[in-house]
C-alpha atoms as a PDB file:
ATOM      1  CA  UNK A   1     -13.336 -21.684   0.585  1.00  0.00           C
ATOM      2  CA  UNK A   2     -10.358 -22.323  -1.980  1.00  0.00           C
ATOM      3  CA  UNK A   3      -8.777 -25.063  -3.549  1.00  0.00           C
ATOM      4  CA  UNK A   4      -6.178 -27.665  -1.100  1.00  0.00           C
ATOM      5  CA  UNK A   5      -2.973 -26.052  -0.812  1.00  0.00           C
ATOM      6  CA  UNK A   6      -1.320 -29.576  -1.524  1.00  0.00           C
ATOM      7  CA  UNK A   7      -1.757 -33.564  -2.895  1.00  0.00           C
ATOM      8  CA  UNK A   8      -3.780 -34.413  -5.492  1.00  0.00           C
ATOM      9  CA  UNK A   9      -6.544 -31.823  -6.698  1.00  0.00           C
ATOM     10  CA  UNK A  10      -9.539 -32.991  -8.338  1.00  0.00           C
ATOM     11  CA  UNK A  11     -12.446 -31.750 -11.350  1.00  0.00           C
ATOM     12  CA  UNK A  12     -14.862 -32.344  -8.476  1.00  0.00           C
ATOM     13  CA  UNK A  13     -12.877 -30.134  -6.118  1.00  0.00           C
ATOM     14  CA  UNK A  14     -13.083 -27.379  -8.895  1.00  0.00           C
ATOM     15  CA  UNK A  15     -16.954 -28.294  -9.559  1.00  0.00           C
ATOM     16  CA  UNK A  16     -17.455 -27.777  -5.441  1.00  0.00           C
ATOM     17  CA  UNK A  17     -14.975 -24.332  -5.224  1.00  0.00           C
ATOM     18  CA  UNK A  18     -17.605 -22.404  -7.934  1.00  0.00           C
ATOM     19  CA  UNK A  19     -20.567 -24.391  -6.616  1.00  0.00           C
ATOM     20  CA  UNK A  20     -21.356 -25.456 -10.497  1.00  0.00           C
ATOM     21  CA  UNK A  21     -23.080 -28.779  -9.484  1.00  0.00           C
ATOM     22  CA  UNK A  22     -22.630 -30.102 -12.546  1.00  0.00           C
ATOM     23  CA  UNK A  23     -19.500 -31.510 -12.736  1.00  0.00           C
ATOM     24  CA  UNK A  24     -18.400 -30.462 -16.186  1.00  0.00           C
ATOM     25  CA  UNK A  25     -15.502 -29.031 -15.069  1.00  0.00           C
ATOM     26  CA  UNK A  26     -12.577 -30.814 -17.685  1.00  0.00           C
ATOM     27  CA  UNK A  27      -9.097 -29.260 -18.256  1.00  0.00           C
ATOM     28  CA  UNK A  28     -10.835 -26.935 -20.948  1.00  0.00           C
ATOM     29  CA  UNK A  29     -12.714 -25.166 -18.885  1.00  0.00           C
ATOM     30  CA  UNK A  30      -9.577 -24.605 -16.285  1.00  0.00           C
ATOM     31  CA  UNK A  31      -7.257 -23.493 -19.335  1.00  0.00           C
ATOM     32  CA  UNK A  32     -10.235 -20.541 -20.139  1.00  0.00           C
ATOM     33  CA  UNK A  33     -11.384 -19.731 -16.549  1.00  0.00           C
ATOM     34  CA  UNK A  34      -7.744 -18.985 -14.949  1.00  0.00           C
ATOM     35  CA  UNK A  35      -5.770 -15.533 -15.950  1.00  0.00           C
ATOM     36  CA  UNK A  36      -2.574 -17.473 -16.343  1.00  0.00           C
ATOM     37  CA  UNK A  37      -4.132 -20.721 -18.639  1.00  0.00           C
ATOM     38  CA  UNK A  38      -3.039 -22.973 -16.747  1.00  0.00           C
ATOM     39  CA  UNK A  39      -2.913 -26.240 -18.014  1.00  0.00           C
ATOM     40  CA  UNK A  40      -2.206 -29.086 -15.119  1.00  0.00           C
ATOM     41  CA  UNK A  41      -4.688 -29.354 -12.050  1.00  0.00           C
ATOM     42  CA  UNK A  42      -1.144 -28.656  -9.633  1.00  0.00           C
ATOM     43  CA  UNK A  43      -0.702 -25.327 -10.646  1.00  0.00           C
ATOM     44  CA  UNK A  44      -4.109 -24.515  -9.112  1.00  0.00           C
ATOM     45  CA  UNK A  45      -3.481 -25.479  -5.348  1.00  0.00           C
ATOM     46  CA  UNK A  46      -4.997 -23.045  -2.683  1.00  0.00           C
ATOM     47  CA  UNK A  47      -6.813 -20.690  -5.525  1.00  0.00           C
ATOM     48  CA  UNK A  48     -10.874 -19.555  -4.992  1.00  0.00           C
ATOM     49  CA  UNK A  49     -13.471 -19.036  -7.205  1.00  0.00           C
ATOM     50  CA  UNK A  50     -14.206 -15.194  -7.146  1.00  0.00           C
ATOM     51  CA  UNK A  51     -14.012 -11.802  -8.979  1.00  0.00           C
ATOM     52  CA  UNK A  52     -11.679  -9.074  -8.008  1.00  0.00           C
ATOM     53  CA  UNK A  53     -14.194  -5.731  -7.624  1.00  0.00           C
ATOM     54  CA  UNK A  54     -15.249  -2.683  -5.845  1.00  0.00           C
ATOM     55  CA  UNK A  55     -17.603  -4.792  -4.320  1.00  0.00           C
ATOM     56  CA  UNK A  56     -14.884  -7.146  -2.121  1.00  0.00           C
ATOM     57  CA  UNK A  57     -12.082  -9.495  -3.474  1.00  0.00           C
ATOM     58  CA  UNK A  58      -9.375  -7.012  -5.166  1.00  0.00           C
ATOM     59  CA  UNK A  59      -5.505  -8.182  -4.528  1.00  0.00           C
ATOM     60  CA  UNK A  60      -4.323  -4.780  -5.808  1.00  0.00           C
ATOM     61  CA  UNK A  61      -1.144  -5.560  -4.315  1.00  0.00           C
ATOM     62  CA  UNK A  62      -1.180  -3.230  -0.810  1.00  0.00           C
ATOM     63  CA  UNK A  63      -1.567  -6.929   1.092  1.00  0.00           C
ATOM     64  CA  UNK A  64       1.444  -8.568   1.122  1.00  0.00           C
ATOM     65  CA  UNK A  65       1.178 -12.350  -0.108  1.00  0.00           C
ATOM     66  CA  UNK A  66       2.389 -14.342   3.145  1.00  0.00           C
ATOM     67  CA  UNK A  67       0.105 -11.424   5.686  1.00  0.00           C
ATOM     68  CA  UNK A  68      -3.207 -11.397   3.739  1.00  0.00           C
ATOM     69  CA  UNK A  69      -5.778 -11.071   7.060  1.00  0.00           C
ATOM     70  CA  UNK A  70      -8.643  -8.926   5.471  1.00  0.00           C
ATOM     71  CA  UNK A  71     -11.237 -10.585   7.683  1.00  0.00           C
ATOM     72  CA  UNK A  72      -9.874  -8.812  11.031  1.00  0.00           C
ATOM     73  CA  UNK A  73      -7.000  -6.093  11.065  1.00  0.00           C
ATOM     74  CA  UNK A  74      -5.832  -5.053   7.597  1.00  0.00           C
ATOM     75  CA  UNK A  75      -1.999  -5.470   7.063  1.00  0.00           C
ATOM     76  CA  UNK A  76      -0.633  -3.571   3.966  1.00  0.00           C
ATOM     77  CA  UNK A  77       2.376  -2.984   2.741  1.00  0.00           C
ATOM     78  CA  UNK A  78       3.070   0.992   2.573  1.00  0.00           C
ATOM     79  CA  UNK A  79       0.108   1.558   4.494  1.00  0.00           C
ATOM     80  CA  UNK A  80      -1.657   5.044   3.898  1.00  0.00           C
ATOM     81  CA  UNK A  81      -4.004   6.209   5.907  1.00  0.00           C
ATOM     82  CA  UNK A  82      -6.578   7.388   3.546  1.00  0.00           C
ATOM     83  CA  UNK A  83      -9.088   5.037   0.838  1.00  0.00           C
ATOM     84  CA  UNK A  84      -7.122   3.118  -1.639  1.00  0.00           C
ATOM     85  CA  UNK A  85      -8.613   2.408  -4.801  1.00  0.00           C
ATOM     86  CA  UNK A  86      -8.067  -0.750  -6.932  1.00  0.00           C
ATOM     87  CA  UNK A  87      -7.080  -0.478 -10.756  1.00  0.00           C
ATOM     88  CA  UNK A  88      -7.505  -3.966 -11.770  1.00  0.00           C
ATOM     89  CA  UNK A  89     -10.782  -5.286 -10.792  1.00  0.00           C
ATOM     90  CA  UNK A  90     -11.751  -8.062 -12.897  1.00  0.00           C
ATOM     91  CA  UNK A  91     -15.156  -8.028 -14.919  1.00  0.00           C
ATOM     92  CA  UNK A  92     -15.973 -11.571 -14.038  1.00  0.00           C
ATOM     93  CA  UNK A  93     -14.827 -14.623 -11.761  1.00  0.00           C
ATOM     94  CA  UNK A  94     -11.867 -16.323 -11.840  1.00  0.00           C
ATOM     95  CA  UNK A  95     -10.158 -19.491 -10.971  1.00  0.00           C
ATOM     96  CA  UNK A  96      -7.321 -17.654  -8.958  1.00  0.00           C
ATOM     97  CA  UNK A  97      -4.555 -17.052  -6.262  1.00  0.00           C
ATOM     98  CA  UNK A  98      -6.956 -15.429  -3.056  1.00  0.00           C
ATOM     99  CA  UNK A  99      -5.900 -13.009  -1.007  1.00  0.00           C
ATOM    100  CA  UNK A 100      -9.375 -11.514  -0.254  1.00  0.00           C
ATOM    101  CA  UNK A 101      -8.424  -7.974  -0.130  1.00  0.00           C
ATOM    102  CA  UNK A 102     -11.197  -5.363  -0.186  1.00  0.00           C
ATOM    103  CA  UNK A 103     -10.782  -3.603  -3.332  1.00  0.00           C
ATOM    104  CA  UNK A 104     -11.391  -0.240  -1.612  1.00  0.00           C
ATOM    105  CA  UNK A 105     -10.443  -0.124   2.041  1.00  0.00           C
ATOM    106  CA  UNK A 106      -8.748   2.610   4.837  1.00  0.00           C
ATOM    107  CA  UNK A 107      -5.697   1.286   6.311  1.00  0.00           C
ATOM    108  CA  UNK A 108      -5.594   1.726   9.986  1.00  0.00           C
ATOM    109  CA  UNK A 109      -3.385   3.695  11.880  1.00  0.00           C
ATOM    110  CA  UNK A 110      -3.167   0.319  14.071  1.00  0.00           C
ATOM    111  CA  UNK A 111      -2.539  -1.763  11.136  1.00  0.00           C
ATOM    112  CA  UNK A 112       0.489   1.173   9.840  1.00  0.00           C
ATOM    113  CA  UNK A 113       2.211   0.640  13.513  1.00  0.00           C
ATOM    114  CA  UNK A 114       2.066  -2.947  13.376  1.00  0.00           C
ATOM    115  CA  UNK A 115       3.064  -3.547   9.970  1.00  0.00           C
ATOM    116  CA  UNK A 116       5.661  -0.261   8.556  1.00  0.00           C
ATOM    117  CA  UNK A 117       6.353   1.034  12.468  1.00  0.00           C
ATOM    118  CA  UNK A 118       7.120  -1.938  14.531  1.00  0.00           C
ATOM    119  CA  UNK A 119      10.681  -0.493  16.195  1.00  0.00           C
ATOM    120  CA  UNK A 120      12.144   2.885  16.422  1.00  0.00           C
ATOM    121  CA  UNK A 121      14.346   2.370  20.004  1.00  0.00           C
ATOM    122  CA  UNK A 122      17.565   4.297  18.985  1.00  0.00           C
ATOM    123  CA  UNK A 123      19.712   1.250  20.646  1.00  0.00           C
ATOM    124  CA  UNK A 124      19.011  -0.080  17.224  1.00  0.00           C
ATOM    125  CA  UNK A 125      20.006   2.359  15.054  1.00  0.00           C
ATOM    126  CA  UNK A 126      23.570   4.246  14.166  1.00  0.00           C
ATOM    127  CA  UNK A 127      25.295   6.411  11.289  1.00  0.00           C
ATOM    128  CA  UNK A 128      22.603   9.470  12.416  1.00  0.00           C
ATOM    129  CA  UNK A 129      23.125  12.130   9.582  1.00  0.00           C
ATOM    130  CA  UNK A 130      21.131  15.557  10.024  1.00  0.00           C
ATOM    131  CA  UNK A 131      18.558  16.517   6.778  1.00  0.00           C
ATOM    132  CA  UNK A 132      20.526  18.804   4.114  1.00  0.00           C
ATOM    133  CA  UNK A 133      20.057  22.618   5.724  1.00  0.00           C
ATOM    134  CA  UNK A 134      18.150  23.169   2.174  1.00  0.00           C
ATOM    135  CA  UNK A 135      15.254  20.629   3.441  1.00  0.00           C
ATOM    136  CA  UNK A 136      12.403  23.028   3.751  1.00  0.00           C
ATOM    137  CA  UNK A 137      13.161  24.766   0.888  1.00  0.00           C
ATOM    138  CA  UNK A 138      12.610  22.215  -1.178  1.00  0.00           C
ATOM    139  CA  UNK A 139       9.653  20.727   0.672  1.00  0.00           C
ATOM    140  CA  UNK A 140       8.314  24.326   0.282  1.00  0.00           C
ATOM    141  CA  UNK A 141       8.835  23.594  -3.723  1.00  0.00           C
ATOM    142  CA  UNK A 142       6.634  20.239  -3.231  1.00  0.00           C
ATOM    143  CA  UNK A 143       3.550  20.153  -5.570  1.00  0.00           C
ATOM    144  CA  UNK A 144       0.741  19.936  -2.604  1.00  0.00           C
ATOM    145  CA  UNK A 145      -3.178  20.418  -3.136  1.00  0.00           C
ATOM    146  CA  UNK A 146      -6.346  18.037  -4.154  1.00  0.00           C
ATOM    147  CA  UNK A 147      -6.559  16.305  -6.754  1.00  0.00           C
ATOM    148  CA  UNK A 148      -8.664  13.773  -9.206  1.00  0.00           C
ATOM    149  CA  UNK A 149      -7.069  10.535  -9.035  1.00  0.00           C
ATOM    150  CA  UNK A 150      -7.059   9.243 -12.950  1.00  0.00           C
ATOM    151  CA  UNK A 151      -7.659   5.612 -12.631  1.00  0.00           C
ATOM    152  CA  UNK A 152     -10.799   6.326 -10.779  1.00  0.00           C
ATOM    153  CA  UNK A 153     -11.858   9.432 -10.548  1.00  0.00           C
ATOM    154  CA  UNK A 154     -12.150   9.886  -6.610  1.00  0.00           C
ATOM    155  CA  UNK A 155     -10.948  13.783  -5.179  1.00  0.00           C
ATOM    156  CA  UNK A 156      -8.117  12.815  -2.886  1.00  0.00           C
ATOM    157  CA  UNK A 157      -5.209  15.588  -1.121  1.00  0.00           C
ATOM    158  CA  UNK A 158      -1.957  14.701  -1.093  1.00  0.00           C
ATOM    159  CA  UNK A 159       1.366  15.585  -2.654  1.00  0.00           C
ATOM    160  CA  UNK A 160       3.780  15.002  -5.856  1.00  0.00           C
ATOM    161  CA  UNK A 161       5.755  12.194  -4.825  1.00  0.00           C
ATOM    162  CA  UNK A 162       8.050  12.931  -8.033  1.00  0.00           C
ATOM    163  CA  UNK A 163       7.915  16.724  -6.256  1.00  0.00           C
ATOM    164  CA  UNK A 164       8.592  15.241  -2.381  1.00  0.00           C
ATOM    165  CA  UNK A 165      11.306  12.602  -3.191  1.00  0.00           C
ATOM    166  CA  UNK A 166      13.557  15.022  -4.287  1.00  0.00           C
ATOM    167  CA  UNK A 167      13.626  16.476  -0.637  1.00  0.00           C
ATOM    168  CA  UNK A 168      13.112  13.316   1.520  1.00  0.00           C
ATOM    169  CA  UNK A 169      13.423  10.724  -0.870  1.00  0.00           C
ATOM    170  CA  UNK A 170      13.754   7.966   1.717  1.00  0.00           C
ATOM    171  CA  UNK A 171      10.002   8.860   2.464  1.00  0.00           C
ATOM    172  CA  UNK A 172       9.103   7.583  -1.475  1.00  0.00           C
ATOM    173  CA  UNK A 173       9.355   4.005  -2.433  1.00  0.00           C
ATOM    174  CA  UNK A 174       7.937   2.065  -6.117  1.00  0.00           C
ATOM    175  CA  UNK A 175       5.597  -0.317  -6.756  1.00  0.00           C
ATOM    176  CA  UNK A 176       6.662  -3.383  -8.911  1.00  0.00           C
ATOM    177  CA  UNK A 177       4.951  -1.304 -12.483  1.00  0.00           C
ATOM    178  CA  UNK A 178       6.801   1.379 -10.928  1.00  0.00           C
ATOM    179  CA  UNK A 179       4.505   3.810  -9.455  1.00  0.00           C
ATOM    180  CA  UNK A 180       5.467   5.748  -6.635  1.00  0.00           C
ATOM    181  CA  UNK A 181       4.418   5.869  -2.615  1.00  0.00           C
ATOM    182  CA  UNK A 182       4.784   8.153  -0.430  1.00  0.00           C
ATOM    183  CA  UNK A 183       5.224   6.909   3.937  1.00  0.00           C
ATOM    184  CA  UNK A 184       3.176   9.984   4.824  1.00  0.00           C
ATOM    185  CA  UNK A 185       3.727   9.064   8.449  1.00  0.00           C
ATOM    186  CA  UNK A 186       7.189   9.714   8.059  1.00  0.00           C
ATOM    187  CA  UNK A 187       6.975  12.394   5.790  1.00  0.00           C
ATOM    188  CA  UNK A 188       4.604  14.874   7.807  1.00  0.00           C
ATOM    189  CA  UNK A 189       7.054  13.627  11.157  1.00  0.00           C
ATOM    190  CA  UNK A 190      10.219  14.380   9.786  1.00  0.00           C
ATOM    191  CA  UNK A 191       8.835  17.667   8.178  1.00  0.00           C
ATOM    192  CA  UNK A 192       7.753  18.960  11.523  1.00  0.00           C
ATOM    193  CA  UNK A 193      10.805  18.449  13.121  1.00  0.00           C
ATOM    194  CA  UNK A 194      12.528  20.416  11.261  1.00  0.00           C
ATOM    195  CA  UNK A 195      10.029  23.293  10.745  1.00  0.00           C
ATOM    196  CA  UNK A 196      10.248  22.958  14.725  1.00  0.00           C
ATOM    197  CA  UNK A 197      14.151  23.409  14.233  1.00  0.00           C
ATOM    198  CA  UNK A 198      13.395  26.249  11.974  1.00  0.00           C
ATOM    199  CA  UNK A 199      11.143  28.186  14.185  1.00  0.00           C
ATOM    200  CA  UNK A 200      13.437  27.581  17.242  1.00  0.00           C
ATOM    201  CA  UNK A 201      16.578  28.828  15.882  1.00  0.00           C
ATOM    202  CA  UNK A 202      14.777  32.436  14.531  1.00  0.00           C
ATOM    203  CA  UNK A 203      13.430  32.761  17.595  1.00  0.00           C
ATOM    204  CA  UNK A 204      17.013  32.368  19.253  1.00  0.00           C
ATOM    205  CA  UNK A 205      18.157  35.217  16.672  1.00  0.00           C
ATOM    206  CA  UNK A 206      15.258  37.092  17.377  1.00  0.00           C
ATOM    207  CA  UNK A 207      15.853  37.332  21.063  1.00  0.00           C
ATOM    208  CA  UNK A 208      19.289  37.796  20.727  1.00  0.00           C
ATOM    209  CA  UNK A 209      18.466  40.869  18.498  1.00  0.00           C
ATOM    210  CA  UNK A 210      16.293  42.040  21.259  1.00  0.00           C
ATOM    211  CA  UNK A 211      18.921  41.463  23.921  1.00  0.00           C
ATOM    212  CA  UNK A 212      21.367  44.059  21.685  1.00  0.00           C
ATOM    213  CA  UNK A 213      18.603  47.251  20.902  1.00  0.00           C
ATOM    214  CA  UNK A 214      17.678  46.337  24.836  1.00  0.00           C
ATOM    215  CA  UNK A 215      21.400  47.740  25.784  1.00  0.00           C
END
């Protein structure tokens, strides 16, 4: 349930969103109970009455604002496909914008092809430029292992994406406080490739060695 999403919003529609029953909801109690203050009843349209934790609600800002659909098939922006771990969950309810995202969830590898992968038909693409021939030797430089997350302690693997966006760096994006993410679709596809490349061009030395000491 949230708040209307337009016309006029009422102290009993506020009273009814946190099931208070009391109706001693005044503009007080709004000003205290949203993040923001707010201080006129129209700056509250199409918010819910809930609390950002591990437990369910957590917008930690991997659902996009106009694609929320937590209820069914996840889409997230920069989907990844292992657990991702809120860092602001709140310590109590608040009168808020709802997106309903759980605050610790696994993207799908459904919900990654729907939402990051949707077209890759070459008729739409052009300008094709081959990886610098130095690629694997830097990805070989790439800090790579497990690792304790700080924010909340879970044991993750995974890779430096300081370390990795110096040899793919379209593969790394930012988060608004400027974090880093890492596509590690597209990383681990692109890498492969060209390890493929790698392998198939010392074994065409390698046989053409053979062919000479064969003579």
């Amino acid at each position: 349930m949230t708040l209307p999403g337009s016309g006029a919003i009422s102290f009993a529609n506020i009273d009814a969103e946190i099931a208070n029953g009391t109706n001693s909801i005044d503009m007080n109690w709004v000003r205290t109970n949203t993040k923001d203050s707010v201080t006129n009843l129209g700056a509250l349209y199409s918010r819910a009455w809930y609390q950002q934790n591990t437990a369910g609600n957590c917008n930690n800002g991997n659902c996009t604002a106009t694609a929320c659909n937590c209820s069914g098939n996840t889409q997230c922006a920069n989907c990844s496909l292992s657990a991702i771990n809120c860092t602001n969950c709140d310590t109590r309810a608040w009168l808020q914008p709802n997106c309903n995202c759980a605050c610790t969830y696994n993207c799908t590898l459904v919900a990654n092809v729907l939402y990051n992968n949707c077209y890759s038909d070459e008729r739409l693409k052009c300008k094709w430029e081959r990886l610098p021939t130095d690629t694997l030797k830097r990805l070989a430089k790439v800090k790579v292992g497990t690792y304790e997350r700080i924010d909340n302690g879970a044991l993750e693997i995974g890779v430096s994406a300081q370390n990795l966006e110096d040899a793919l760096p379209r593969v790394v994006t930012h988060d608004a406080r400027g974090y880093k993410k890492v596509d590690y679709a597209k990383a681990a596809l692109v890498s492969v490739i060209e390890l493929v490349r790698e392998v198939a061009e010392l074994r065409k030395e390698l046989d053409e060695i053979k062919s000479k000491t064969a003579r």
